[in-house]
Structure formats: C-alpha cells, structure tokens
Protein backbone atom coordinates (compact mmCIF):
# COMPACT_ATOMS: atom_id res chain seq x y z
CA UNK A 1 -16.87 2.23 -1.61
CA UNK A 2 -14.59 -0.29 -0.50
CA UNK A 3 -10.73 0.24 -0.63
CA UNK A 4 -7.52 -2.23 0.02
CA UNK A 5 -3.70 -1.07 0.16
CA UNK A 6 -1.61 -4.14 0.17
CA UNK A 7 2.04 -3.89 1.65
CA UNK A 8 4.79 -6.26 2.19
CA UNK A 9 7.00 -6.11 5.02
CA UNK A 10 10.52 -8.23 5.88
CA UNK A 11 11.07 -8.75 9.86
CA UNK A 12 14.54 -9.21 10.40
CA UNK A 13 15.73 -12.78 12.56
CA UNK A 14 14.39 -12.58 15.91
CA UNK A 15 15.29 -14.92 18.87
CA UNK A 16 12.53 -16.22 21.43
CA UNK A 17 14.09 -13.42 23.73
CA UNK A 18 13.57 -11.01 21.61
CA UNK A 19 10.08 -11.33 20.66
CA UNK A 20 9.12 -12.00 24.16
CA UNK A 21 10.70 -8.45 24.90
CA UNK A 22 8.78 -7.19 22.07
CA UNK A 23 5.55 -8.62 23.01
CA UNK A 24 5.62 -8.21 26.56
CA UNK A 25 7.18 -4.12 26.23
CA UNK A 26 4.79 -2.98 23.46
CA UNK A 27 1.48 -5.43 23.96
CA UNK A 28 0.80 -5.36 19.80
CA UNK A 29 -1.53 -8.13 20.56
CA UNK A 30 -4.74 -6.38 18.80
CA UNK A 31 -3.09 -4.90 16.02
CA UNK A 32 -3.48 -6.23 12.73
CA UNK A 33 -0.50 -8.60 12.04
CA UNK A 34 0.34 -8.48 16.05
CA UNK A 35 2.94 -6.10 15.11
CA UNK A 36 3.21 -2.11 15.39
CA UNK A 37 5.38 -0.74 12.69
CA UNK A 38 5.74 2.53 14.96
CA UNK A 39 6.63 2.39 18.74
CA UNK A 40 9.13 -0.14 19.32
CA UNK A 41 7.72 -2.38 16.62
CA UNK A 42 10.51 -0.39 14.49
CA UNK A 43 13.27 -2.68 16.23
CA UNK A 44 11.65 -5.55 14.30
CA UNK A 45 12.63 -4.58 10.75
C-alpha cells in the first residue's frame, strides 16, 4: 500500500547570512526539502 501526506509550508524572508547560519549550524543537507522543521529549522518559519 502506498501512502502520500502533502503539506505546505511558508519560510519567512531570510538573508544570505541567515541561511548560511542555518545551513552551516544544523547541516539539513539530506533531509527532504534541505530543511528540518524541528531543531533549529523552527527559526525558519
């Protein structure tokens, strides 16, 4: 059985600096979107 769950999410504005922090602080690099909606990912929304 295959299931899909579809969500929508809104980032706030974020400056170069602050996704660089985000990126280089948190590594989301393999998750899916390249963002972690827990962890510090939450400063993104």
């Amino acid at each position: 059985e295959l299931m899909c769950d579809t969500t929508k999410v809104q980032l706030r504005q974020l400056n170069d600096r602050e996704i660089q922090t985000y990126v280089e602080l948190d590594n989301p690099i393999s998750c899916a979107g390249s963002f972690k909606a827990e962890s510090l990912g939450i400063a993104l929304f």
